[in-house]
N, C-alpha and C. Protein backbone atom coordinates (compact mmCIF):
# COMPACT_ATOMS: atom_id res chain seq x y z
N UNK A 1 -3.67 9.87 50.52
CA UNK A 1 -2.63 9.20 49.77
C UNK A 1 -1.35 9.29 50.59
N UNK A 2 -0.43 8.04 50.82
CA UNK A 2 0.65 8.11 51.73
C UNK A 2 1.76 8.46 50.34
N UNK A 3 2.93 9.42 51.12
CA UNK A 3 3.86 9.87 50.36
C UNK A 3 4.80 8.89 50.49
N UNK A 4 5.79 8.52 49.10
CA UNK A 4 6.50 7.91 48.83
C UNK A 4 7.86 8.07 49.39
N UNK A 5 8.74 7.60 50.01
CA UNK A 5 9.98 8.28 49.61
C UNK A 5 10.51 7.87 48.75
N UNK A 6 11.57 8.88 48.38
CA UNK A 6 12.00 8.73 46.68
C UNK A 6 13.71 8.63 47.11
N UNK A 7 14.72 7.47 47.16
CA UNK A 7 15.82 7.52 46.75
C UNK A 7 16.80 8.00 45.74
N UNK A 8 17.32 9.03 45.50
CA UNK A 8 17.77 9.47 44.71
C UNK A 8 19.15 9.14 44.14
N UNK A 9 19.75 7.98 45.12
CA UNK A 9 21.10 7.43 45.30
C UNK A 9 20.67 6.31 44.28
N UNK A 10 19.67 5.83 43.91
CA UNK A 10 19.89 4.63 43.32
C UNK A 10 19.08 4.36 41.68
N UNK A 11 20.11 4.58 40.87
CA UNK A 11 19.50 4.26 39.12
C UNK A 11 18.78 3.45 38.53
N UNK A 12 19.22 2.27 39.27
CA UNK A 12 18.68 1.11 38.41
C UNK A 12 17.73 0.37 39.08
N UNK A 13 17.31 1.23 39.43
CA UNK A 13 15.64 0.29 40.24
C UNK A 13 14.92 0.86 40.00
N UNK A 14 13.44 0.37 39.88
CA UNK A 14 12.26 0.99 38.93
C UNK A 14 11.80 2.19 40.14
N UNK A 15 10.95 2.91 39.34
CA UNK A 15 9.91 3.99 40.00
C UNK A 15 8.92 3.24 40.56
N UNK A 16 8.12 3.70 41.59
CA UNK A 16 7.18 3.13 42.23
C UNK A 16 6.18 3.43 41.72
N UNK A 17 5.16 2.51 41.56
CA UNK A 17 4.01 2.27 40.96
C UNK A 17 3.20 3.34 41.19
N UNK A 18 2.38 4.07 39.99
CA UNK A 18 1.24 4.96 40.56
C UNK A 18 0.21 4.05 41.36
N UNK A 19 -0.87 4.57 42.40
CA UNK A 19 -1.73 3.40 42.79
C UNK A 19 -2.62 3.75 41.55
N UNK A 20 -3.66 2.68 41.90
CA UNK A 20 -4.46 1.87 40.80
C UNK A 20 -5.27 3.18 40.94
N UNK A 21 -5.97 4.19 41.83
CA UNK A 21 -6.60 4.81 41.37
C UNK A 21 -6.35 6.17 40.60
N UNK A 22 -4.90 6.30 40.11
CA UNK A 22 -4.85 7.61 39.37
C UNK A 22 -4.67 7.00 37.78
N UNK A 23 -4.82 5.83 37.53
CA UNK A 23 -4.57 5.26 36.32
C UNK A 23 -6.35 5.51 35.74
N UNK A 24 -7.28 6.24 35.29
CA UNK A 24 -8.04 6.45 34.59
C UNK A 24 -8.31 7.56 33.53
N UNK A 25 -8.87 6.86 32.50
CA UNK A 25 -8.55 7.20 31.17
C UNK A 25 -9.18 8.97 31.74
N UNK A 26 -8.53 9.49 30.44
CA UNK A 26 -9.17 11.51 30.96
C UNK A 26 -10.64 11.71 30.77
N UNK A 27 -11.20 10.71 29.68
CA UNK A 27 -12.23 11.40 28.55
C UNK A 27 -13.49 10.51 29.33
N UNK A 28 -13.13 10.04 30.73
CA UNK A 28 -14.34 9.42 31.35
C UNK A 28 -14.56 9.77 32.60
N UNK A 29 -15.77 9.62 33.55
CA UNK A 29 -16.08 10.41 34.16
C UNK A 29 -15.85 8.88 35.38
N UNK A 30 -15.53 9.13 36.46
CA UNK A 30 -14.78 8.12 37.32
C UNK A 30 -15.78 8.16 38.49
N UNK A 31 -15.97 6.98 38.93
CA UNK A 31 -16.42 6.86 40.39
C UNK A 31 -15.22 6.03 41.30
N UNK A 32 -16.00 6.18 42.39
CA UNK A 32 -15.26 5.13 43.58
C UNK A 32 -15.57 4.03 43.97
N UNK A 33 -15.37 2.91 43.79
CA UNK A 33 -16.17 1.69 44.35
C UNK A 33 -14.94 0.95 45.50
N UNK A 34 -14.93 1.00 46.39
CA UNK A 34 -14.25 0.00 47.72
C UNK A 34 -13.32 0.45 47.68
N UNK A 35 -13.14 1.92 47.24
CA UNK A 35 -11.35 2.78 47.22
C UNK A 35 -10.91 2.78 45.98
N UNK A 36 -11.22 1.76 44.81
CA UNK A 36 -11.00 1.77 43.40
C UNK A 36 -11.80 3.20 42.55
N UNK A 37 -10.71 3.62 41.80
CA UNK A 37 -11.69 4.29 41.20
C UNK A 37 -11.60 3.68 39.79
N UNK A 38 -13.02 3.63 39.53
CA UNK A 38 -13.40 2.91 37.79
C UNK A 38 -14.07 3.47 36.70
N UNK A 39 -14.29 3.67 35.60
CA UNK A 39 -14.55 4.22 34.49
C UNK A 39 -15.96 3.97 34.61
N UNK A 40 -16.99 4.61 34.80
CA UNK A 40 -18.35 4.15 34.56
C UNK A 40 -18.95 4.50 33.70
N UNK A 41 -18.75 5.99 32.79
CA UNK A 41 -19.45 6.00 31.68
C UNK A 41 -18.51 7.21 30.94
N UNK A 42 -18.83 7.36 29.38
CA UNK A 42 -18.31 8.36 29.08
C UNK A 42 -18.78 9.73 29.39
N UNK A 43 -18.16 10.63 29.33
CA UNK A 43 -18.81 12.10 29.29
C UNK A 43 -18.98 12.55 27.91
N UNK A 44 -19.20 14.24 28.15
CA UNK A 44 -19.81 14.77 26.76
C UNK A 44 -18.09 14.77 25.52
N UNK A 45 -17.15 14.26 25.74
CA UNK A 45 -16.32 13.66 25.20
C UNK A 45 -16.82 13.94 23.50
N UNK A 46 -17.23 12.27 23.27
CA UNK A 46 -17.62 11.88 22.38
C UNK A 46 -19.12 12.69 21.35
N UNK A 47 -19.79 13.31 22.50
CA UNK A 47 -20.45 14.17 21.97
C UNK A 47 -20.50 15.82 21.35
N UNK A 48 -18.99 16.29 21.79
CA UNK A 48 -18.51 16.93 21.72
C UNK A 48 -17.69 17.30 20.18
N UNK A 49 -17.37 16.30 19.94
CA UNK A 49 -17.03 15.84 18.41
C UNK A 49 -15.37 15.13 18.34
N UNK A 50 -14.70 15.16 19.70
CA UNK A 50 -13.09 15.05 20.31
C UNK A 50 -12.97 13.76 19.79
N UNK A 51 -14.07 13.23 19.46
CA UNK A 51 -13.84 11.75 19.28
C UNK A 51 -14.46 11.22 17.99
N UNK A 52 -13.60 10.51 17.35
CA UNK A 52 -14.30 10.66 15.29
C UNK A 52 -15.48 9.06 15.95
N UNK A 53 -16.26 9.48 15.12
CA UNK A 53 -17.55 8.31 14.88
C UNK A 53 -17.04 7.17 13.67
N UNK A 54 -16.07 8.25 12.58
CA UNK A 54 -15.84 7.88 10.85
C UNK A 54 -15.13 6.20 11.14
N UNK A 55 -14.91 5.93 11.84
CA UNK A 55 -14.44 4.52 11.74
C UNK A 55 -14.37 3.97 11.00
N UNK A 56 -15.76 3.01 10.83
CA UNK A 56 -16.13 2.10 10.11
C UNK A 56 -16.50 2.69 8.63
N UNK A 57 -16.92 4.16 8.66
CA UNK A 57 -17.10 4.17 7.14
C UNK A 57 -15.91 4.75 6.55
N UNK A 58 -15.04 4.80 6.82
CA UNK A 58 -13.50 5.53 6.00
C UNK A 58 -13.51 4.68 4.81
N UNK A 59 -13.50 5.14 3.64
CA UNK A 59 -12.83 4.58 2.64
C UNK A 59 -11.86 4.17 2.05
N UNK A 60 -11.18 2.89 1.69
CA UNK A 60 -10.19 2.25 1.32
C UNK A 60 -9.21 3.16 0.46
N UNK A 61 -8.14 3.24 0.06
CA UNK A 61 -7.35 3.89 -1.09
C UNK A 61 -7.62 3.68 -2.27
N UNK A 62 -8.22 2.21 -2.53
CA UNK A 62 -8.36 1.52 -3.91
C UNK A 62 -9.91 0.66 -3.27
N UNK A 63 -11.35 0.57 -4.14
CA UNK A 63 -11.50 -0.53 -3.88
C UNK A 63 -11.06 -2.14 -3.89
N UNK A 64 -11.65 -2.45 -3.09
CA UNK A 64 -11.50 -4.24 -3.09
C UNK A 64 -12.35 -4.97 -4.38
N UNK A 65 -11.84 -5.22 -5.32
CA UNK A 65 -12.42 -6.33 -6.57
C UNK A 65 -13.19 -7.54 -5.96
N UNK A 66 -14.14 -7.63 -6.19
CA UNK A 66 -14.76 -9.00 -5.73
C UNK A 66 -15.21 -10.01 -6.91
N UNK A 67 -15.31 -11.62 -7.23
CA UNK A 67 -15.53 -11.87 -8.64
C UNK A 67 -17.09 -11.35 -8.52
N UNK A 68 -17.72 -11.19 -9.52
CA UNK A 68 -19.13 -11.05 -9.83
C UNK A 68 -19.03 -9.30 -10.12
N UNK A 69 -17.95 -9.14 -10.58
CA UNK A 69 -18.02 -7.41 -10.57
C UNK A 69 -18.52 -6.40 -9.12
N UNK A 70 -18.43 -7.03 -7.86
CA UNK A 70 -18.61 -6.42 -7.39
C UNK A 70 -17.50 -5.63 -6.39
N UNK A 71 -17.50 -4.46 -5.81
CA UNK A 71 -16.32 -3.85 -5.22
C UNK A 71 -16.68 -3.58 -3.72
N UNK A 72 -16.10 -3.79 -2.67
CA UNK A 72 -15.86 -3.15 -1.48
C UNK A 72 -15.25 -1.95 -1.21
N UNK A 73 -15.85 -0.80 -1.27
CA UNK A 73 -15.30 0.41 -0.72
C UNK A 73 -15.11 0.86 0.53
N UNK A 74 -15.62 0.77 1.62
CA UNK A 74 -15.72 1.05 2.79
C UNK A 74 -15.19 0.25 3.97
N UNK A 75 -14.89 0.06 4.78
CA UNK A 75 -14.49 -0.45 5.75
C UNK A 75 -15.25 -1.95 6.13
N UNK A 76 -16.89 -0.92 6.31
CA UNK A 76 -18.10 -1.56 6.84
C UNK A 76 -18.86 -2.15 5.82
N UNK A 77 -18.14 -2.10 4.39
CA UNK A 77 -18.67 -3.27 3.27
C UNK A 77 -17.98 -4.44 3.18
N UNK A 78 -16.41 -4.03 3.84
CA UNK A 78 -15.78 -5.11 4.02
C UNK A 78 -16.25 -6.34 5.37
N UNK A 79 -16.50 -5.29 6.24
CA UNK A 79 -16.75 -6.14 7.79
C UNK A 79 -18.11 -7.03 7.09
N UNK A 80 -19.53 -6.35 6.59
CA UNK A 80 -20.55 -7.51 6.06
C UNK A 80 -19.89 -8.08 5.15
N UNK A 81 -19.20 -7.90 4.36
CA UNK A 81 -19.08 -9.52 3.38
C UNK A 81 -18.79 -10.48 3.73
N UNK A 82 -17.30 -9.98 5.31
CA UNK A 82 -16.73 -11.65 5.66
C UNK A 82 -17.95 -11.46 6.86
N UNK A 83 -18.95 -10.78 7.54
CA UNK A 83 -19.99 -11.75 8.36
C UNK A 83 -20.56 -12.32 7.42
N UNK A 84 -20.48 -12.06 6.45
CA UNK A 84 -21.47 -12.99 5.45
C UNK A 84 -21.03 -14.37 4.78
N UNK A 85 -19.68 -14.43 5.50
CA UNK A 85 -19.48 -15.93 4.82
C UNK A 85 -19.76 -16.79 5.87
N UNK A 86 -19.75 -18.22 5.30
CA UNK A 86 -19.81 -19.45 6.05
C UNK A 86 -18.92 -19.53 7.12
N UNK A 87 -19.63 -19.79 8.50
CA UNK A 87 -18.94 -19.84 9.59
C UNK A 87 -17.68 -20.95 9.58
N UNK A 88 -17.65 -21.82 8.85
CA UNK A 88 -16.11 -22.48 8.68
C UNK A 88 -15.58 -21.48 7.50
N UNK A 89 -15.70 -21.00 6.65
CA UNK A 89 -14.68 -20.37 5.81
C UNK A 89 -13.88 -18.87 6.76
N UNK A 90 -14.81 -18.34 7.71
CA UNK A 90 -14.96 -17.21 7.89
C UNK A 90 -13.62 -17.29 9.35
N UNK A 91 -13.30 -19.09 9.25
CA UNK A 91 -12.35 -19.19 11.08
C UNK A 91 -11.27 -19.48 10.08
N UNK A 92 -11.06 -19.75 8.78
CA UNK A 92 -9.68 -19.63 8.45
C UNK A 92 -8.44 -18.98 9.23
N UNK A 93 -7.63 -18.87 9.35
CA UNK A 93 -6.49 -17.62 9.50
C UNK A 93 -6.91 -16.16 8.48
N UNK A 94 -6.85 -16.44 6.99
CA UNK A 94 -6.74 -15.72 6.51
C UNK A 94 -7.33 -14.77 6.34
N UNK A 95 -8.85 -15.25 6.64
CA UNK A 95 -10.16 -14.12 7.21
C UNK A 95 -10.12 -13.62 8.86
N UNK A 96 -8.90 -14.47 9.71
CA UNK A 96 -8.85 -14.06 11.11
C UNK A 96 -8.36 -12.54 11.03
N UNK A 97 -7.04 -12.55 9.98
CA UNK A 97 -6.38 -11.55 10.01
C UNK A 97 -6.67 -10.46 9.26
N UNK A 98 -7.71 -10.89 8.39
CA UNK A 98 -8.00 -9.68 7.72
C UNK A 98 -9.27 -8.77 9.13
N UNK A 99 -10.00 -9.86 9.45
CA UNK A 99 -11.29 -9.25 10.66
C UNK A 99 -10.44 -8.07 11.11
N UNK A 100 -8.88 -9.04 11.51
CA UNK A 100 -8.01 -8.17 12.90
C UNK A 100 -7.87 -7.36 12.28
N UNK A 101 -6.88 -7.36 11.13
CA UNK A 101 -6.62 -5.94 10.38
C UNK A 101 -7.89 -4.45 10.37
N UNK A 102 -8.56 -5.33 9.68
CA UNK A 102 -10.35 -4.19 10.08
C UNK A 102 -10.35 -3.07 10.87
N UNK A 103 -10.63 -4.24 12.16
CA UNK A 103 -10.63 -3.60 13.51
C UNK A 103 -9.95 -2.54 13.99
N UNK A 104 -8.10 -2.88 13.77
CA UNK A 104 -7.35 -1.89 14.11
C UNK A 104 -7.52 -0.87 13.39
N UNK A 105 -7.53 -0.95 11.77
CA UNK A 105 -7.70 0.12 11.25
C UNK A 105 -8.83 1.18 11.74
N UNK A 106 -10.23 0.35 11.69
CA UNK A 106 -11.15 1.31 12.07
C UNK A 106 -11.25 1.74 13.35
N UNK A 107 -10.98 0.99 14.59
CA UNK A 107 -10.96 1.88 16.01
C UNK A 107 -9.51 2.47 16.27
N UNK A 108 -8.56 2.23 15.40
CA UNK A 108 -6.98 2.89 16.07
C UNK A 108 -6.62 4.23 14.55
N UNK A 109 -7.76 4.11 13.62
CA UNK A 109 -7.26 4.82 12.86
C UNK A 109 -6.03 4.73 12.04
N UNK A 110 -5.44 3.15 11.69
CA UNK A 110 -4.64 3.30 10.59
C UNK A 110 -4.71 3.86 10.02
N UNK A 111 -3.74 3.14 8.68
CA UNK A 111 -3.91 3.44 7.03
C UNK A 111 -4.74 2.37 6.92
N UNK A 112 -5.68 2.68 5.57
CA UNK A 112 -6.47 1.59 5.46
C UNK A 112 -6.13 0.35 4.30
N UNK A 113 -4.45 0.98 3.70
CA UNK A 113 -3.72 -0.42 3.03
C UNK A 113 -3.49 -1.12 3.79
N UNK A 114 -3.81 -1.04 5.20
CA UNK A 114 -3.42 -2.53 6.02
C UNK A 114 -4.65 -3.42 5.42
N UNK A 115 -5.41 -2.90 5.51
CA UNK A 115 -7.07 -3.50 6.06
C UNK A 115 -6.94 -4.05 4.50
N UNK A 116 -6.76 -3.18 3.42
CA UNK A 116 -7.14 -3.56 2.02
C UNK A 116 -5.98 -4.77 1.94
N UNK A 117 -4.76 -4.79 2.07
CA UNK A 117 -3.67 -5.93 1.97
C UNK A 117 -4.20 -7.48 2.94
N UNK A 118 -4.92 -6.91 3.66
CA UNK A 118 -6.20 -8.45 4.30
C UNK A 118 -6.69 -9.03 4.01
N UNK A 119 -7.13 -7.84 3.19
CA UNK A 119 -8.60 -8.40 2.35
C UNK A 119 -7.90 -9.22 1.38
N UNK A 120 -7.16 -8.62 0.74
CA UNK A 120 -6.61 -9.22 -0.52
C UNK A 120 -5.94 -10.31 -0.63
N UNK A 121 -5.37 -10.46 0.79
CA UNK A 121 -4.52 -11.88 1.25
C UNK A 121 -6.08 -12.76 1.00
N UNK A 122 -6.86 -12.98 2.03
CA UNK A 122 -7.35 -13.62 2.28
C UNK A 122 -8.57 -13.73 1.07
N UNK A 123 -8.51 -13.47 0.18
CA UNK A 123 -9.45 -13.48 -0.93
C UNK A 123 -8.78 -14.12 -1.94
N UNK A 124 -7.45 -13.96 -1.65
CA UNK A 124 -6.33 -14.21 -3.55
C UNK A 124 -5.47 -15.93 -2.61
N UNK A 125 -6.16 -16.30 -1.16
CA UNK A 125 -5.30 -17.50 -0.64
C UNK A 125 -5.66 -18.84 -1.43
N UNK A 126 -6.14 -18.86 -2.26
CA UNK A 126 -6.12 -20.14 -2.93
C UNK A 126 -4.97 -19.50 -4.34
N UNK A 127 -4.67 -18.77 -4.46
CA UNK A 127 -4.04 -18.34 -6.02
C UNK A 127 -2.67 -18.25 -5.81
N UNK A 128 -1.76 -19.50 -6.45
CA UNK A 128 -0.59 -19.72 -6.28
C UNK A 128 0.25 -19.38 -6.95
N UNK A 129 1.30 -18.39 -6.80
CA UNK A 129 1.76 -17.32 -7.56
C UNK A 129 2.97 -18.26 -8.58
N UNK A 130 2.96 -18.22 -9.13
CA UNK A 130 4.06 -19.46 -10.77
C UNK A 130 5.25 -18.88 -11.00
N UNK A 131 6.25 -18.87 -10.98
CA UNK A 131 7.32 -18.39 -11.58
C UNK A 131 7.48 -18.29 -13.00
N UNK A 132 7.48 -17.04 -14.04
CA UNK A 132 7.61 -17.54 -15.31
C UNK A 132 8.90 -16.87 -15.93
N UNK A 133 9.56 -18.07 -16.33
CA UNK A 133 10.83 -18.04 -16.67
C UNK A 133 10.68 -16.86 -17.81
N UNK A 134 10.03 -16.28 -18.13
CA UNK A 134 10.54 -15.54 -19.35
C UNK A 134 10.33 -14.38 -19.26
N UNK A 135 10.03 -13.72 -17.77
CA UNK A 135 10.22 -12.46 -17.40
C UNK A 135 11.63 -12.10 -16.90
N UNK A 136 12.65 -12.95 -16.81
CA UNK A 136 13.41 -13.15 -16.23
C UNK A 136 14.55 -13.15 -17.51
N UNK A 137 15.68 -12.71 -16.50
CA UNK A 137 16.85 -12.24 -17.94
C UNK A 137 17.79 -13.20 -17.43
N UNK A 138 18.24 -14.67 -18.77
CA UNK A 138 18.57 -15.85 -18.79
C UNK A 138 20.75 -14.84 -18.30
N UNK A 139 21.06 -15.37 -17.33
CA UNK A 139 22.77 -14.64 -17.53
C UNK A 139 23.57 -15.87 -17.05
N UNK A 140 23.19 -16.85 -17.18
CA UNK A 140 23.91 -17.71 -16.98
C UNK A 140 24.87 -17.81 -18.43
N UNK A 141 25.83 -18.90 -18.37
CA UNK A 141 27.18 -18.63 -19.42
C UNK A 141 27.48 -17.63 -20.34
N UNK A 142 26.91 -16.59 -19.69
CA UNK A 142 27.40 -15.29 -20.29
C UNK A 142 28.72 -14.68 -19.63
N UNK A 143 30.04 -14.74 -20.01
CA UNK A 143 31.29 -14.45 -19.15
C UNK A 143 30.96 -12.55 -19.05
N UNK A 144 31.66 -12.48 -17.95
CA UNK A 144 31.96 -11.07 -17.84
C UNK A 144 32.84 -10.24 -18.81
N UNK A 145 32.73 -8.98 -19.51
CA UNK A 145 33.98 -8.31 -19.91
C UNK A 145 35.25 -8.00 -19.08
N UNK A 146 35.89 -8.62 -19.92
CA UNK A 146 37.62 -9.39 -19.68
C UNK A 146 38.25 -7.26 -19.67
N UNK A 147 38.45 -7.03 -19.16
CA UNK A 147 39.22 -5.41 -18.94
C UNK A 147 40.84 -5.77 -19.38
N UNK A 148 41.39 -7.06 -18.74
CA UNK A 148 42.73 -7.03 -18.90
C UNK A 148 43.01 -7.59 -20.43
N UNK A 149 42.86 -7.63 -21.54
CA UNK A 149 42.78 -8.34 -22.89
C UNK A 149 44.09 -7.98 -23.44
């Protein structure tokens, strides 16, 4: 490895790049291919227990209501229901973002009210929320109390 020199006179110019081969992840076991070094497989890492499996089965905070009385609890009850819809219902947006939501939750370990607020978007997107005037407290031509009288 050739040594850098390092200017110390000057702030506002970036640090020099690590080379490409000290950039590999810790929890994998590295070879060399043409001077690159690349990730080729994991080690006992994951077997070790350093690494959760629970992903996909973590359970929601609340289940998911489905009509027909049925509920989604799990992550991975949610992921089969939307593989289980119709490949045009399933490219909506609203099922894009719930998939995405999923995903992050289960490989990055969210909270899983992201994943459940997905679901729920994309299940409740035909249901158009109404304004009803009579939850609402009417204050129009009602004057303020007058202090100076």
């Amino acid at each position: 490895m050739k040594a850098t020199p390092i200017n110390h006179g000057t702030v506002g110019t970036p640090a020099p790049a690590a080379p490409p081969g000290l950039l590999v992840h810790v929890a994998t076991r590295a070879t060399t291919i043409r001077g690159y070094r690349r990730a080729s497989r994991p080690n006992s890492t994951r077997r070790a227990g350093a690494i959760s499996n629970q992903g996909w089965s973590r359970e929601f905070d609340e289940p998911v209501p489905l009509r027909g009385g049925r509920t989604l609890r799990t992550l991975h009850d949610a992921a089969t229901y939307i593989t289980g819809l119709p490949k045009k219902e399933s490219a909506l947006p609203e099922w894009q973002a719930a998939i995405e939501a999923l995903i992050l939750v289960a490989n990055h370990g969210g909270p899983t009210m992201f994943a459940r607020i997905g679901m729920m978007k994309a299940l409740n997107r035909h249901v158009q929320r109404v304004f009803d005037p009579s939850r609402k407290e009417k204050h129009w031509g009602k004057r303020k109390l007058a202090r100076d009288r």
